[in-house]
Protein backbone atom coordinates (compact mmCIF):
# COMPACT_ATOMS: atom_id res chain seq x y z
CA UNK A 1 -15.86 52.54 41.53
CA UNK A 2 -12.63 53.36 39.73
CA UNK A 3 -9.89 50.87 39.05
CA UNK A 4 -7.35 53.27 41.25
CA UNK A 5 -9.50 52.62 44.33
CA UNK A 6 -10.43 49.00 43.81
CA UNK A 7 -6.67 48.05 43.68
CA UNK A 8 -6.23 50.33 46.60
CA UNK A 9 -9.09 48.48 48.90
CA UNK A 10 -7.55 45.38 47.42
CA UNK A 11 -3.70 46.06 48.89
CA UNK A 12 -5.26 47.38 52.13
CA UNK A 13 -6.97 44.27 52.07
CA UNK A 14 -3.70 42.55 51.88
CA UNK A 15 -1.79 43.84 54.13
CA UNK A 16 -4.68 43.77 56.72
CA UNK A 17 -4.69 39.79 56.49
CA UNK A 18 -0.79 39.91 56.73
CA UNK A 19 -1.22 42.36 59.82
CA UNK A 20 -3.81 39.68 61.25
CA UNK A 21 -1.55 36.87 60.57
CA UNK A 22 1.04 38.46 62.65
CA UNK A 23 3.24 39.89 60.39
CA UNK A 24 4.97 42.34 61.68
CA UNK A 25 5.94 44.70 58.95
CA UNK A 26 2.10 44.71 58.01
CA UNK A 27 1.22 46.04 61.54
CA UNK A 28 4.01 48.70 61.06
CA UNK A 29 2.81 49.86 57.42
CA UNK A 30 -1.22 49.84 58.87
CA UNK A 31 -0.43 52.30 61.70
CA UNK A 32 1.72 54.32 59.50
CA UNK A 33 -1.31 54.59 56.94
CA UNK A 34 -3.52 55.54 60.00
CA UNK A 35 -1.70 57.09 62.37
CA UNK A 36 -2.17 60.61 61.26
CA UNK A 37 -6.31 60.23 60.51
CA UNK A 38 -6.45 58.54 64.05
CA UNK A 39 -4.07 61.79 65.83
CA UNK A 40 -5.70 64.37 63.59
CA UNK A 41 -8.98 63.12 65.05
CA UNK A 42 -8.34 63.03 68.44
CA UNK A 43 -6.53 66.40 68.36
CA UNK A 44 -9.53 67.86 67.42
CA UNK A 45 -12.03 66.19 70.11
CA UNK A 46 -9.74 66.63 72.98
CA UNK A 47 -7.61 69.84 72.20
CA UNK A 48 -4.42 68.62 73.87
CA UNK A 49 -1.92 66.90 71.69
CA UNK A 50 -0.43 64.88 74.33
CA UNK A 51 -3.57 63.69 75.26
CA UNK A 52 -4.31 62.95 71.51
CA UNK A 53 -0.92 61.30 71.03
CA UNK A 54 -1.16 58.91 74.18
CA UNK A 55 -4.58 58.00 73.22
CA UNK A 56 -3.55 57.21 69.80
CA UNK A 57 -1.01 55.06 70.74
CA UNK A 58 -3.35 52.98 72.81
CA UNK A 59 -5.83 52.98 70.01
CA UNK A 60 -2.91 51.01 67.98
CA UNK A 61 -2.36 48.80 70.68
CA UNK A 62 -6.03 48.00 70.83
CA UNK A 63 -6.46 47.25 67.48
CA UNK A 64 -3.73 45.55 66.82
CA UNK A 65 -4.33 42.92 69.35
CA UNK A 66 -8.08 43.01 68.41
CA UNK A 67 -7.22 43.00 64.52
CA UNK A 68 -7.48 39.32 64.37
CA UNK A 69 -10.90 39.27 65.62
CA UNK A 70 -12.00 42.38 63.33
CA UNK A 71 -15.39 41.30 60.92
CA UNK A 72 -14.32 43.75 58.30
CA UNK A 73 -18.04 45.10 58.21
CA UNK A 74 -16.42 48.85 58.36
CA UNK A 75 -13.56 50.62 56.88
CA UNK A 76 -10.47 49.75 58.66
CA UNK A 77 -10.20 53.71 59.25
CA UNK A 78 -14.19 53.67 60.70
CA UNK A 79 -13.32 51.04 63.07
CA UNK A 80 -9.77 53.05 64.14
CA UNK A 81 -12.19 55.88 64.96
CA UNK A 82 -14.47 54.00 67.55
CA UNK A 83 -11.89 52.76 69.49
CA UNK A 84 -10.12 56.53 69.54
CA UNK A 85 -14.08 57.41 70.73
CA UNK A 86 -14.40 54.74 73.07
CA UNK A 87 -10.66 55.71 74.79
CA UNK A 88 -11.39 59.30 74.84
CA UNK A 89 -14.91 58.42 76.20
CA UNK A 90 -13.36 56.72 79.35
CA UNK A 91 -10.77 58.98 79.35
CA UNK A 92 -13.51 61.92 79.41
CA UNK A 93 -15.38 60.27 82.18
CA UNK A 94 -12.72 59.47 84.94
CA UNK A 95 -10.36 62.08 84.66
CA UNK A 96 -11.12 65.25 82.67
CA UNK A 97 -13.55 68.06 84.23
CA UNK A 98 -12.43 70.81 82.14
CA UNK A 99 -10.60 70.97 78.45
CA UNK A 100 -7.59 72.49 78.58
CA UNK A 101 -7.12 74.47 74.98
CA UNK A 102 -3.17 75.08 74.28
CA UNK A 103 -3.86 76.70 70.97
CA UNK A 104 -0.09 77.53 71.07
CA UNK A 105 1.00 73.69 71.20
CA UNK A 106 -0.74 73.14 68.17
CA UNK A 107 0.59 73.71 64.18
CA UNK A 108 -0.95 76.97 64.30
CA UNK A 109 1.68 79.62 64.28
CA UNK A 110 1.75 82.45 62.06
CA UNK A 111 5.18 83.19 62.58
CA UNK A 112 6.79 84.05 59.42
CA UNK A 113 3.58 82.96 57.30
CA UNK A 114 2.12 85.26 54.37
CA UNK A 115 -1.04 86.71 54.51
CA UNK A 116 -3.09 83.91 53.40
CA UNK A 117 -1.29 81.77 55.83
CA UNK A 118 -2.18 84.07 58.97
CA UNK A 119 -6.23 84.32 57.59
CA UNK A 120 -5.91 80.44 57.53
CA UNK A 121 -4.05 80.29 60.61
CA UNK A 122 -6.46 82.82 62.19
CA UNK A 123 -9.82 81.16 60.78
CA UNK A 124 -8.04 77.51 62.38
CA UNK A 125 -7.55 79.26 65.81
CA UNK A 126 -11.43 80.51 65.77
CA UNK A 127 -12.68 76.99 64.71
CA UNK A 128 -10.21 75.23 67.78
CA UNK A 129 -11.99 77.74 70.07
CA UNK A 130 -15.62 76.97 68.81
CA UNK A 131 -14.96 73.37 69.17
CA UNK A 132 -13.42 73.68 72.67
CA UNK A 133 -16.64 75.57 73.19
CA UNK A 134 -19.01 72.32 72.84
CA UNK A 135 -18.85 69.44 75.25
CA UNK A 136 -17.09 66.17 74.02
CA UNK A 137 -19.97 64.45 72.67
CA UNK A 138 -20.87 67.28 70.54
CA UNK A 139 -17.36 67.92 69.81
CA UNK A 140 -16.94 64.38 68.59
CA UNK A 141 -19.87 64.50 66.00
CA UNK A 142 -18.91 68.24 64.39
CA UNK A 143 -15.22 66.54 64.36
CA UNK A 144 -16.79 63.47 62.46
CA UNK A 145 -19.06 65.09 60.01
CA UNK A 146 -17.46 68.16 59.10
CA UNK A 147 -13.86 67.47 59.47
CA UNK A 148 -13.85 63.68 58.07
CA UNK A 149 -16.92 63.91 56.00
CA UNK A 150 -18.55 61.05 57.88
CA UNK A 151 -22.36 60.68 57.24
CA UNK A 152 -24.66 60.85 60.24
CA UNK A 153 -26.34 57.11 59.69
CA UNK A 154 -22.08 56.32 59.33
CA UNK A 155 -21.74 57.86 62.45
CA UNK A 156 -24.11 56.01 64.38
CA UNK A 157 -22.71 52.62 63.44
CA UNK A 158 -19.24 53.74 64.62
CA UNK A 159 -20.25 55.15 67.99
CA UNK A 160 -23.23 52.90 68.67
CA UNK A 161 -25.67 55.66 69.17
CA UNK A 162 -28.72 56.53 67.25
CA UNK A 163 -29.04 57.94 64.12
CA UNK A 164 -31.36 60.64 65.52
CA UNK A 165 -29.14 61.19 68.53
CA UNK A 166 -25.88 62.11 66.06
CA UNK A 167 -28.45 64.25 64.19
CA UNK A 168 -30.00 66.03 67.88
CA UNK A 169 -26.24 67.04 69.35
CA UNK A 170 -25.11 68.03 65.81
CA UNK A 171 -28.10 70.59 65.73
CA UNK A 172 -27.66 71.25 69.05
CA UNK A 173 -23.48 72.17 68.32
CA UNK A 174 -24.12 74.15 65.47
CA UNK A 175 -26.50 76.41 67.40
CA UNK A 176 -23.94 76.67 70.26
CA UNK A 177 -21.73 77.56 67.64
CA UNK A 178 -24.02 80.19 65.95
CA UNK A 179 -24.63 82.06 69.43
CA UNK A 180 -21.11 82.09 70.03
CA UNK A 181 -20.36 83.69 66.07
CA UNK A 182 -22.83 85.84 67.30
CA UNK A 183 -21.55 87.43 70.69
């Protein structure tokens, strides 16, 4: 490990205790660090950015009254994402029956972009619409492994599922997807 990303660990580290010692500016500066890795994530799992805004406020409130009892056994960012899984979870099971997909809402647009801008904006659109293809829990692991690089054994310690399970409804998403590229 470099010396760049021990001293960063070590400062995170820092302001985490200040954060669970109540300091307030130390709360402030660890949602700011997060915030966008928490919204980015739950953009892409529930395709409706004020959906994925509300929830990520209330994964801030969560944590930040739970940061005090946090172990530490996972990245800071690793345990952010299983409470945005576990709100979006609940949310998926009492209230939402269909994803809404409001492609327009989101930073998309191709107005006035060059032509590498509209392929990229173009190839984003296509992968939005093969990930509101897959149902949530299948959503959630492509989101977590191909969009944050998350390992599938990583995986399964943040959502409390089993290794082979993340492994069965990624195989099972990527064929969905595959048909669908096909059609």
């Amino acid at each position: 490990m470099d010396r760049e990303q021990t001293g960063r660990e070590r400062d995170e580290r820092e302001i985490i205790d200040k954060a669970r010692a109540g300091d307030r500016a130390a709360q402030e500066e660890l949602v700011r660090e997060h915030y966008g890795y928490v919204m980015g994530y739950l953009i892409k799992l529930t395709l409706d950015r004020e959906l994925a805004q509300d929830l990520t406020q209330e994964t801030f409130v969560r944590a930040l009254r739970a940061l005090p009892t946090w172990r530490g056994e996972a990245k800071l960012g690793s345990w952010l994402i299983a409470i945005a899984h576990n709100l979006f979870r609940d949310y998926a099971r009492g209230r939402a029956k269909r994803v809404n997909l409001p492609i327009d809402d989101l930073p998309l647009s191709d107005a006035g972009a060059g032509a590498a801008q509209m392929e990229l904006g173009v190839q984003a659109r296509e992968a939005i619409e093969m990930l509101a293809s897959l149902p949530p829990d299948r959503r959630e692991m492509v989101v977590l492994r191909y969009y944050y690089g998350y390992t599938s054994k990583e995986i399964a310690q943040m959502l409390h599922v089993p290794e082979g399970t993340v492994r069965s409804r990624l195989h099972y998403a990527l064929q969905t997807i595959a048909k669908r590229k096909g059609d």
